[in-house]
Protein backbone atom coordinates (compact mmCIF):
# COMPACT_ATOMS: atom_id res chain seq x y z
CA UNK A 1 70.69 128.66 140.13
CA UNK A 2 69.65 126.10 137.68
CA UNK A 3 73.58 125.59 136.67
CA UNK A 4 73.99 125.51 140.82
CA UNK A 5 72.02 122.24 141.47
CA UNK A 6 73.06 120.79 138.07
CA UNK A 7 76.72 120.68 139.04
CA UNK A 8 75.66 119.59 142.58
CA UNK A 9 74.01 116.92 140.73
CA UNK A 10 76.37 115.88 138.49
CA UNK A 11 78.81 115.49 141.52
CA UNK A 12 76.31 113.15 143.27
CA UNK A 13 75.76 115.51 145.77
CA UNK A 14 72.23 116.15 144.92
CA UNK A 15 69.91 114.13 143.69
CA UNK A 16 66.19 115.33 142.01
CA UNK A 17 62.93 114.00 143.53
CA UNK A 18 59.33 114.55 142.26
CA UNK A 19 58.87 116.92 145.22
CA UNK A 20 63.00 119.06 144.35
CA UNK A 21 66.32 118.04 145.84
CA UNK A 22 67.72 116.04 148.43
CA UNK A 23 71.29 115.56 149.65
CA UNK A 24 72.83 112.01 148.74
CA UNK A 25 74.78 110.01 151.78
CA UNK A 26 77.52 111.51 149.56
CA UNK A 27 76.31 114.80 149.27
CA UNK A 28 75.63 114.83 153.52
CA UNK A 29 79.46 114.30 154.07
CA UNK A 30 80.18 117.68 151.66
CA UNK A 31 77.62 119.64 153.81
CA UNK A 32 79.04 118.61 157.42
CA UNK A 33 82.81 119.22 155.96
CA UNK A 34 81.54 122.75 155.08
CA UNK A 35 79.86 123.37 157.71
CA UNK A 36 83.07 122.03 160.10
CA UNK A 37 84.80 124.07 157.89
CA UNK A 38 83.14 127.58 158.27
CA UNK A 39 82.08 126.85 161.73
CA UNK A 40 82.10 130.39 163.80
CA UNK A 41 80.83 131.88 167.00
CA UNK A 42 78.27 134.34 167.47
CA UNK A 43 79.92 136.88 169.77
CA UNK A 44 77.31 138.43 171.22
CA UNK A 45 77.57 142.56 171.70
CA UNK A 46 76.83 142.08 175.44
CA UNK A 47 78.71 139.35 178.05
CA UNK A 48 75.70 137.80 180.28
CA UNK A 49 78.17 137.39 182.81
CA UNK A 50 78.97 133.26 182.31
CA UNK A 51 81.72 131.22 181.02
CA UNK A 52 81.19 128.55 178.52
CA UNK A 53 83.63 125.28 179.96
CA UNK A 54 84.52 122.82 177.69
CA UNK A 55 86.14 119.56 179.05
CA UNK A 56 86.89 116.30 176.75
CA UNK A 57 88.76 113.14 177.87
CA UNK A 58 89.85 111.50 174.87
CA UNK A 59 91.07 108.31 174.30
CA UNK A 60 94.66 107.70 172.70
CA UNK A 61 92.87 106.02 170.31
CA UNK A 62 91.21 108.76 168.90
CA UNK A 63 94.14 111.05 168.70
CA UNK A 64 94.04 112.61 165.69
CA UNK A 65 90.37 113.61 166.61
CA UNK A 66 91.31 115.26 170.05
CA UNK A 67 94.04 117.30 168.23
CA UNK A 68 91.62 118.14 165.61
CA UNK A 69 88.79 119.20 168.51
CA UNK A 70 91.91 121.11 170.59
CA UNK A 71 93.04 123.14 167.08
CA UNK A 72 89.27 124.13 166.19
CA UNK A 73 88.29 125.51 169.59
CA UNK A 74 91.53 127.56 169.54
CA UNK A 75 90.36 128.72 166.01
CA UNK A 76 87.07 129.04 167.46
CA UNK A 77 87.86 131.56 170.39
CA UNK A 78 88.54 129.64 173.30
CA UNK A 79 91.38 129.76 175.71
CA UNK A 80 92.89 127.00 177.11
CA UNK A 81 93.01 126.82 180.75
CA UNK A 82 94.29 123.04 180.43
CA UNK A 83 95.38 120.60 177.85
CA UNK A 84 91.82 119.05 177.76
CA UNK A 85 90.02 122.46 179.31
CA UNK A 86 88.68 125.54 177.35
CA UNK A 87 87.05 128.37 178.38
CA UNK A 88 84.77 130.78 176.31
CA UNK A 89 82.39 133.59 177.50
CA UNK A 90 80.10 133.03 174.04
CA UNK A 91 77.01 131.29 173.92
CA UNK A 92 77.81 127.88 171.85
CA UNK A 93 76.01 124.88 172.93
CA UNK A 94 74.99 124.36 169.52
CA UNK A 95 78.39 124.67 167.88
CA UNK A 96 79.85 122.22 170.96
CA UNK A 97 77.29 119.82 169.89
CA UNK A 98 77.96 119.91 166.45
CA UNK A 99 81.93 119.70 166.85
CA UNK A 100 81.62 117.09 169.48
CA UNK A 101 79.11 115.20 167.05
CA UNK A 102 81.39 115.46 164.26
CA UNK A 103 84.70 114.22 165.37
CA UNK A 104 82.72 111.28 166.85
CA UNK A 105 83.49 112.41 170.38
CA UNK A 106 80.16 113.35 171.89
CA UNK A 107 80.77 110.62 174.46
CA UNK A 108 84.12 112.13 175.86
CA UNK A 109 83.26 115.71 175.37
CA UNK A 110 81.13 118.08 177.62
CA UNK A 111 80.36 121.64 178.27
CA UNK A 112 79.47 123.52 181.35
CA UNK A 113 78.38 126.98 181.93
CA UNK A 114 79.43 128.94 185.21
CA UNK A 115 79.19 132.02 186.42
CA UNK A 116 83.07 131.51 188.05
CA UNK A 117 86.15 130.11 186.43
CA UNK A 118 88.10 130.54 189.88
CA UNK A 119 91.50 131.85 189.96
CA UNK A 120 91.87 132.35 185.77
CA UNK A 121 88.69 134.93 185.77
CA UNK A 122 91.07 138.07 185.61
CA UNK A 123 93.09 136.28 182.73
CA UNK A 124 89.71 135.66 181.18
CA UNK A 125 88.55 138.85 181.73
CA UNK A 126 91.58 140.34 179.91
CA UNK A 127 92.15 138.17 177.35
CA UNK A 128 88.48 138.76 175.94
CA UNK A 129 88.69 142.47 176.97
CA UNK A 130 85.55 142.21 179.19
């Protein structure tokens, strides 16, 4: 453990106060790139009967950050219904938040739950064998 926050250390990720460790504005990047990294979805054992709607309207300018936000909530589960709409039965406001937060596109993004998606439920349904 000792060789653990020595190396984190010596990368300037850490840094040693009287009271233990602290990340470094450094050593904050590292932890929100891991954590965009690994970023999952509970999927809970039982559906509580709502959809999770996420909607973004991004601007051109921030392209590589919609495409980036499109790609990870494929990778994250969710189906898209529409180029800027995507639909997940899991629980994930926190994950949203944090994605949203991350790319720098909390403004533009938003998430909705409903107990209806309209005419895609059956594709929903099926495509998350529910």
């Amino acid at each position: 453990i000792y060789q653990g926050f020595y190396n984190l250390k010596k990368r300037q990720i850490l840094k040693s106060h009287a009271d233990g460790f602290a990340f470094t504005p450094k050593g904050r990047d590292w932890f929100l790139d891991l954590k965009f990294k690994n970023l999952r979805l509970s999927k809970k054992k039982q559906w509580d009967k709502k959809w999770r709607i996420v909607i973004f309207d991004i601007p051109e300018q921030s392209k590589l950050a919609r495409h980036i936000l499109r790609n990870k909530l494929k990778a994250l589960g969710f189906m898209m219904i529409q180029k800027s709409v995507f639909v997940c039965p899991f629980s994930c406001a926190e994950e949203i938040t944090f994605l949203a937060q991350y790319l720098k596109v909390g403004a533009y993004t938003d998430m909705f739950t409903a107990t209806s998606v309209g005419s895609k439920e059956q594709e929903l349904k099926e495509y998350y064998d529910l």
